[in-house]
N, C-alpha and C. Protein backbone atom coordinates (compact mmCIF):
# COMPACT_ATOMS: atom_id res chain seq x y z
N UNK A 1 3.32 6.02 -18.22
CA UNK A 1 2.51 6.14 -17.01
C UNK A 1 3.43 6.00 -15.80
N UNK A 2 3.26 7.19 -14.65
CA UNK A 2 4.08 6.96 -13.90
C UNK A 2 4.28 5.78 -12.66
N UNK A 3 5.19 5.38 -11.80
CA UNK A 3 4.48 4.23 -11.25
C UNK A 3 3.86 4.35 -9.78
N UNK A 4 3.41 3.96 -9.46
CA UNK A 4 3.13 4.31 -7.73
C UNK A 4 3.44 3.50 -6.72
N UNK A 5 4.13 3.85 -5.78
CA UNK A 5 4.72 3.46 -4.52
C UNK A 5 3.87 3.44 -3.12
N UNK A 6 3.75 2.70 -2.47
CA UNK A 6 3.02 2.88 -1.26
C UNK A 6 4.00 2.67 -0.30
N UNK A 7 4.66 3.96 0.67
CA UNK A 7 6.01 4.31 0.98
C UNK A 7 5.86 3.02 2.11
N UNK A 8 6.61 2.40 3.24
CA UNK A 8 6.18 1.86 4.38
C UNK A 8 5.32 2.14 5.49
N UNK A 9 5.70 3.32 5.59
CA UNK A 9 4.92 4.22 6.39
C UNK A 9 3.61 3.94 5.80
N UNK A 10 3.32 4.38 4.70
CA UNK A 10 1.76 4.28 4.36
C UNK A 10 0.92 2.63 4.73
N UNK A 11 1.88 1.78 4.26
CA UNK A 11 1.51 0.52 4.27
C UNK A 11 1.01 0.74 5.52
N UNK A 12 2.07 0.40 6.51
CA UNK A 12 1.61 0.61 8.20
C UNK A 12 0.54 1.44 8.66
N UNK A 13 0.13 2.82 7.92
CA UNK A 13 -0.81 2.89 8.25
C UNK A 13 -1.86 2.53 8.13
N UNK A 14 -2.27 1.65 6.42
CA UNK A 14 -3.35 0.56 6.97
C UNK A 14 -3.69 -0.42 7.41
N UNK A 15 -2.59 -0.62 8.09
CA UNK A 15 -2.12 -2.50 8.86
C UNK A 15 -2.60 -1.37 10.38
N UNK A 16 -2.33 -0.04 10.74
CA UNK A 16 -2.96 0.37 11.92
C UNK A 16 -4.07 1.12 12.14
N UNK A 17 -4.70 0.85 10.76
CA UNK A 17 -6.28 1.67 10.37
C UNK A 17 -7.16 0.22 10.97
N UNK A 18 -6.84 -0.99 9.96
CA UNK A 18 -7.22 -2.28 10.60
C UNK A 18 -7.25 -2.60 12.34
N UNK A 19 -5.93 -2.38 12.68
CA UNK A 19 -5.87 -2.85 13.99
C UNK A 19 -6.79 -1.92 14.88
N UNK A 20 -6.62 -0.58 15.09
CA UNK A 20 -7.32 0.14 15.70
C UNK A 20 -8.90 -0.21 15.44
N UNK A 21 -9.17 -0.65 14.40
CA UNK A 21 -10.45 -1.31 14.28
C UNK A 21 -11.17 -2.49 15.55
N UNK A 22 -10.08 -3.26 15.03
CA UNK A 22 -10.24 -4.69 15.56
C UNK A 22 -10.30 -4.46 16.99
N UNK A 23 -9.01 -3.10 17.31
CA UNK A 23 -8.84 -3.25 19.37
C UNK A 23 -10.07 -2.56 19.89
N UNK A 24 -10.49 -1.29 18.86
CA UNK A 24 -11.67 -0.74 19.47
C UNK A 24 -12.85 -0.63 19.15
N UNK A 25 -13.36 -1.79 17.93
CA UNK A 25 -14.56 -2.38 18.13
C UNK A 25 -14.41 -3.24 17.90
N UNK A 26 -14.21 -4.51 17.09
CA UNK A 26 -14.25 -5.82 16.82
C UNK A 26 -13.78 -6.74 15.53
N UNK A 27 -13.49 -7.34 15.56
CA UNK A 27 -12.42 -8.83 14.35
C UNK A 27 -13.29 -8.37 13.14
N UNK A 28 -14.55 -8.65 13.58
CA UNK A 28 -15.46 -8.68 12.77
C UNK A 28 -15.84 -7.57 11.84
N UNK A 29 -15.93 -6.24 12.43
CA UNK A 29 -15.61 -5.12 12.11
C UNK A 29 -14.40 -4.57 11.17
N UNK A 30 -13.59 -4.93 11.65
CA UNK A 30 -12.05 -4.90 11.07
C UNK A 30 -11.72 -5.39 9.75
N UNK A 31 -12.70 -7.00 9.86
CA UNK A 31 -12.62 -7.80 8.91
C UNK A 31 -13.51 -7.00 7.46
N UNK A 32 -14.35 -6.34 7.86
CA UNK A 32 -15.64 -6.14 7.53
C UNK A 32 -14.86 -4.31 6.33
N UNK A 33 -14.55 -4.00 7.54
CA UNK A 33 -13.55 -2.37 6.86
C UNK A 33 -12.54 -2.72 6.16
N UNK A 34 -12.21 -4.37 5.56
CA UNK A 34 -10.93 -4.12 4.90
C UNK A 34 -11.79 -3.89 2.93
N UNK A 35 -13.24 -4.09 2.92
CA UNK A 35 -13.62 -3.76 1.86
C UNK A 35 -13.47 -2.45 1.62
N UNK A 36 -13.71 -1.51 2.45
CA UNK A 36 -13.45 0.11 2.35
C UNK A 36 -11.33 -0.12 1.91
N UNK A 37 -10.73 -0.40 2.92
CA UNK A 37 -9.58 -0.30 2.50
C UNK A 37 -8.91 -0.99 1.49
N UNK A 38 -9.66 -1.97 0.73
CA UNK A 38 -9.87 -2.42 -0.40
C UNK A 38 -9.83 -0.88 -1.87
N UNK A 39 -10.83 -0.49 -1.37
CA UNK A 39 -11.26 0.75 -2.38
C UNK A 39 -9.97 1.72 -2.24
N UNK A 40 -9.58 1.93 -0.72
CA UNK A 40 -8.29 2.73 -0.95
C UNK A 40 -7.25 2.47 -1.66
N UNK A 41 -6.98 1.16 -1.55
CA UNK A 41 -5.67 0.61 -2.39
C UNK A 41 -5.52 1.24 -3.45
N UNK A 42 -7.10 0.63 -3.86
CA UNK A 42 -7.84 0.81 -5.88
C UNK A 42 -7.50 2.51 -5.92
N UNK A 43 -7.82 2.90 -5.13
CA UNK A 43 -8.02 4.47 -5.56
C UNK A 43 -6.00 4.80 -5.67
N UNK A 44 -5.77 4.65 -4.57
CA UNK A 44 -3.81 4.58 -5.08
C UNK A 44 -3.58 4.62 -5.91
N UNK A 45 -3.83 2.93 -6.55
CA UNK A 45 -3.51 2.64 -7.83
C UNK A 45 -3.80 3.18 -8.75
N UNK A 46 -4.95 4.00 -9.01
CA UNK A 46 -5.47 4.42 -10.14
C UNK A 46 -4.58 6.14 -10.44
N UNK A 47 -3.64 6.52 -9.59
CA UNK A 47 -3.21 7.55 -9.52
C UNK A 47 -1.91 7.57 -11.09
N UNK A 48 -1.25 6.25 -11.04
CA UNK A 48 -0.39 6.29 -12.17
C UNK A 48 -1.67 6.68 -13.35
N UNK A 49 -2.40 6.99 -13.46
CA UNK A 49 -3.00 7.06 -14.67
C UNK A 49 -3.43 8.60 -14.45
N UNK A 50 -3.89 9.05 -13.41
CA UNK A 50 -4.09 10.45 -13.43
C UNK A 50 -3.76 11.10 -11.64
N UNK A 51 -2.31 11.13 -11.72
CA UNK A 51 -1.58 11.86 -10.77
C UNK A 51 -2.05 13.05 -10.07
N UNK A 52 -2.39 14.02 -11.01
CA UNK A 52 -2.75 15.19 -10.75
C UNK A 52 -4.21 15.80 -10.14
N UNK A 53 -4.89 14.94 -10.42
CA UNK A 53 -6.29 14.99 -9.69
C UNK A 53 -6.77 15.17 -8.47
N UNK A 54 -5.89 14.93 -7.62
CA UNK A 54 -5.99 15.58 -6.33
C UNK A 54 -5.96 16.60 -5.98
N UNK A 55 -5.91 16.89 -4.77
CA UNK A 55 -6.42 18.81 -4.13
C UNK A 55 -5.07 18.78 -3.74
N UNK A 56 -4.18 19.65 -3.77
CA UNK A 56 -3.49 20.72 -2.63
C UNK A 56 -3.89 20.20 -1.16
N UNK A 57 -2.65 19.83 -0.22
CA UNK A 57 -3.07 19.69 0.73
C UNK A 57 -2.95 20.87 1.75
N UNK A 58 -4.41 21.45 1.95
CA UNK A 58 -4.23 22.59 2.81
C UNK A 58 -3.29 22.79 4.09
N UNK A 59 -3.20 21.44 4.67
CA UNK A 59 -2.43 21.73 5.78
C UNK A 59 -0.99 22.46 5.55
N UNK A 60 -0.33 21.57 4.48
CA UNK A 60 0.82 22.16 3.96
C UNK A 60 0.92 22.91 3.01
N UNK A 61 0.09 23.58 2.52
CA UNK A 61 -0.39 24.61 1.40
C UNK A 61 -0.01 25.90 2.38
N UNK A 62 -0.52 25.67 3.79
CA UNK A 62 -0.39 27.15 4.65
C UNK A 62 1.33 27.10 4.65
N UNK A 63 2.57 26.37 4.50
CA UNK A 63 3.49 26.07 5.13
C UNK A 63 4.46 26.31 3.62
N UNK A 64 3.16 26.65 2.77
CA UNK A 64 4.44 26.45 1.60
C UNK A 64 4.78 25.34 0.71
N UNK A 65 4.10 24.52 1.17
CA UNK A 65 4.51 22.95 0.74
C UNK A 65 3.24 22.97 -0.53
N UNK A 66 3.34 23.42 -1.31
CA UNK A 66 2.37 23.01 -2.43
C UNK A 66 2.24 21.33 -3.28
N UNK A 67 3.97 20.80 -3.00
CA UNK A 67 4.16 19.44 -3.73
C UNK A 67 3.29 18.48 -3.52
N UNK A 68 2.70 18.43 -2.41
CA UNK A 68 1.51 17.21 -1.75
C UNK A 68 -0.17 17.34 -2.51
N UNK A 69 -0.27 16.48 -2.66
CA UNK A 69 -1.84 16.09 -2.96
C UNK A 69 -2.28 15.20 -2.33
N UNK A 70 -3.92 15.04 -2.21
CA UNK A 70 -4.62 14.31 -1.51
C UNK A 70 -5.19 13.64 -2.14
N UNK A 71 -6.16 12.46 -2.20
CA UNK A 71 -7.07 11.74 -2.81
C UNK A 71 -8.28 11.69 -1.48
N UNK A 72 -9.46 11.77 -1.38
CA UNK A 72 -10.38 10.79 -0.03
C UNK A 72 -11.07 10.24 -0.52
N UNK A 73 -11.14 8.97 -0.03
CA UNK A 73 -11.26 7.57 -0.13
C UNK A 73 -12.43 7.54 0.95
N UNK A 74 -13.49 7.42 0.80
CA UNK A 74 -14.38 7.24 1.69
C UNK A 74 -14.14 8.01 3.12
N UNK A 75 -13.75 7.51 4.26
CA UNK A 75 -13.30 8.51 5.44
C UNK A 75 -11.65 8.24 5.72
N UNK A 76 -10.88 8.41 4.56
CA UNK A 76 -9.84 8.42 4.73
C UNK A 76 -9.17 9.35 3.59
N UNK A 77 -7.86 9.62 3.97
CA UNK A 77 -6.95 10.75 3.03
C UNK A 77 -5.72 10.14 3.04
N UNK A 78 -6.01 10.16 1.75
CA UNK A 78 -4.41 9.83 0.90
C UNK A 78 -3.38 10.61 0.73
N UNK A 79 -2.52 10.88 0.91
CA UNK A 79 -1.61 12.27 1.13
C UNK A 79 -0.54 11.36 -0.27
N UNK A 80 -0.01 12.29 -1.01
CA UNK A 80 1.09 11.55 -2.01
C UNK A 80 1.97 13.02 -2.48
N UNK A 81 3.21 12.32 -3.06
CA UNK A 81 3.66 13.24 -4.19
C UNK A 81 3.76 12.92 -5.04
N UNK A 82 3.95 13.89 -6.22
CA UNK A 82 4.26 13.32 -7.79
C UNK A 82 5.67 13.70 -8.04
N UNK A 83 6.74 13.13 -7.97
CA UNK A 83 7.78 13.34 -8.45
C UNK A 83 8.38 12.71 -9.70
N UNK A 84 9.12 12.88 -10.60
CA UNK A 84 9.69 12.59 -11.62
C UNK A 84 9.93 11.06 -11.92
N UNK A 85 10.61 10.40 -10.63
CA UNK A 85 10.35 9.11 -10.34
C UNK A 85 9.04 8.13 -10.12
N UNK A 86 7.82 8.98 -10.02
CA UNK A 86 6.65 8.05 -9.75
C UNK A 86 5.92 8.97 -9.00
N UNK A 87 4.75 8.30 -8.25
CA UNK A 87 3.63 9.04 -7.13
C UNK A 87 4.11 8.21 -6.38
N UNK A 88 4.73 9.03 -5.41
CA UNK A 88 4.85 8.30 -4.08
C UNK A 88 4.02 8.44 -2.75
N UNK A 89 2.97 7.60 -1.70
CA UNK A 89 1.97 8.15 -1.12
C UNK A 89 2.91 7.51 0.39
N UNK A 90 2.40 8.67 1.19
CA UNK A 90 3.15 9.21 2.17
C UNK A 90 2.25 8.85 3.49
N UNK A 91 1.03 9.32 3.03
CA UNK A 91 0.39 8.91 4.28
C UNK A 91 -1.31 8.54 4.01
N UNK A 92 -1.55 7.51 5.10
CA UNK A 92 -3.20 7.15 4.66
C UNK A 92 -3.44 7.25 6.15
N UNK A 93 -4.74 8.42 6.03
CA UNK A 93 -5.36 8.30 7.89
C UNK A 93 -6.90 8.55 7.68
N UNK A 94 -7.05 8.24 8.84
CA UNK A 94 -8.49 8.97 8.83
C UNK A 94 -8.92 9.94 9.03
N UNK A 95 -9.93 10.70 7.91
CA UNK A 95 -9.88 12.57 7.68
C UNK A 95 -10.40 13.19 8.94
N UNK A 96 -10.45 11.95 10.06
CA UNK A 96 -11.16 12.86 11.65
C UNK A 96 -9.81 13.15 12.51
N UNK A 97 -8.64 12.07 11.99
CA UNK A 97 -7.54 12.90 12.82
C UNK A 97 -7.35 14.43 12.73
N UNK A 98 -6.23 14.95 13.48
CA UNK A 98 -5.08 15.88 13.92
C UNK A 98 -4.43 15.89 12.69
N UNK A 99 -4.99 16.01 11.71
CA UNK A 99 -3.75 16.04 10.42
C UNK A 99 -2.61 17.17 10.68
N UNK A 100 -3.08 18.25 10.55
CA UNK A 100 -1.76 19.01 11.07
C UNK A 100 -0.75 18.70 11.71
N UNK A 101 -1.12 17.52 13.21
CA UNK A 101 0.04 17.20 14.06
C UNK A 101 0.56 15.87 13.33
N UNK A 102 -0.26 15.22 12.31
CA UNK A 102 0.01 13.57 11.77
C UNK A 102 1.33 14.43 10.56
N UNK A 103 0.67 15.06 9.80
CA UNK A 103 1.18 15.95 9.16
C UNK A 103 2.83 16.32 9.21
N UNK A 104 3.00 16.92 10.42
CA UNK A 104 4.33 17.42 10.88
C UNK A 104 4.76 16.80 11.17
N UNK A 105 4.22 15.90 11.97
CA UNK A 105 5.37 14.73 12.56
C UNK A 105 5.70 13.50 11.15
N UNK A 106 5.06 13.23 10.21
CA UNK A 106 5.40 12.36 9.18
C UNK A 106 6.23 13.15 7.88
N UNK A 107 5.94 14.27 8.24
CA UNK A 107 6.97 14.78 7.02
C UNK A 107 7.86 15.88 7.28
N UNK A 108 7.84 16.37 8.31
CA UNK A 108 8.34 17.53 8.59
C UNK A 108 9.95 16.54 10.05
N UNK A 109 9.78 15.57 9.82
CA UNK A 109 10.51 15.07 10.81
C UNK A 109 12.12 14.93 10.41
């Protein structure tokens, strides 16, 4: 079973899925969404067992980039790869961003 990595970048993005919570509605709130980001973790994790289950991520599907898959996690997207070494996940946002511009600027940089 392969293993899975949650790159830094990813981490940070749910240490700033949380915060953006907390600054633009409330502690309580924040506190309240870490059960949803609870489920994201779980859903990560469950990828060493079936890697492949994700979609093609269209953004980079137009670009050529077929290697990326997605998972969504309630209102969020898991972006990962499967490489030889493990699933490594790249990015966690919320599916109402600019993915295209989150997109380019996190992997195309």
């Amino acid at each position: 079973m392969p293993s899975v990595v949650i790159t830094r970048d990813a981490e940070r993005d749910l240490q700033d899925i949380f915060d953006f919570i907390a600054g633009h509605d409330s502690l309580a709130r924040a506190v309240a969404a870490l059960t949803q980001i609870e489920r994201v973790v779980e859903s990560v994790e469950s990828l060493g067992k079936q890697s492949m289950r994700g979609a093609v991520v269209a953004e980079l599907a137009a670009l050529g980039m077929q290697h990326y898959r997605q998972l969504i996690a309630g209102p969020y997207r898991v972006i990962y790869q499967r490489l030889d070494a493990g699933v490594f996940v790249v990015l966690i946002a919320d599916a109402r961003r600019d993915m295209q511009t989150l997109l380019q600027q996190r992997l195309l940089r």
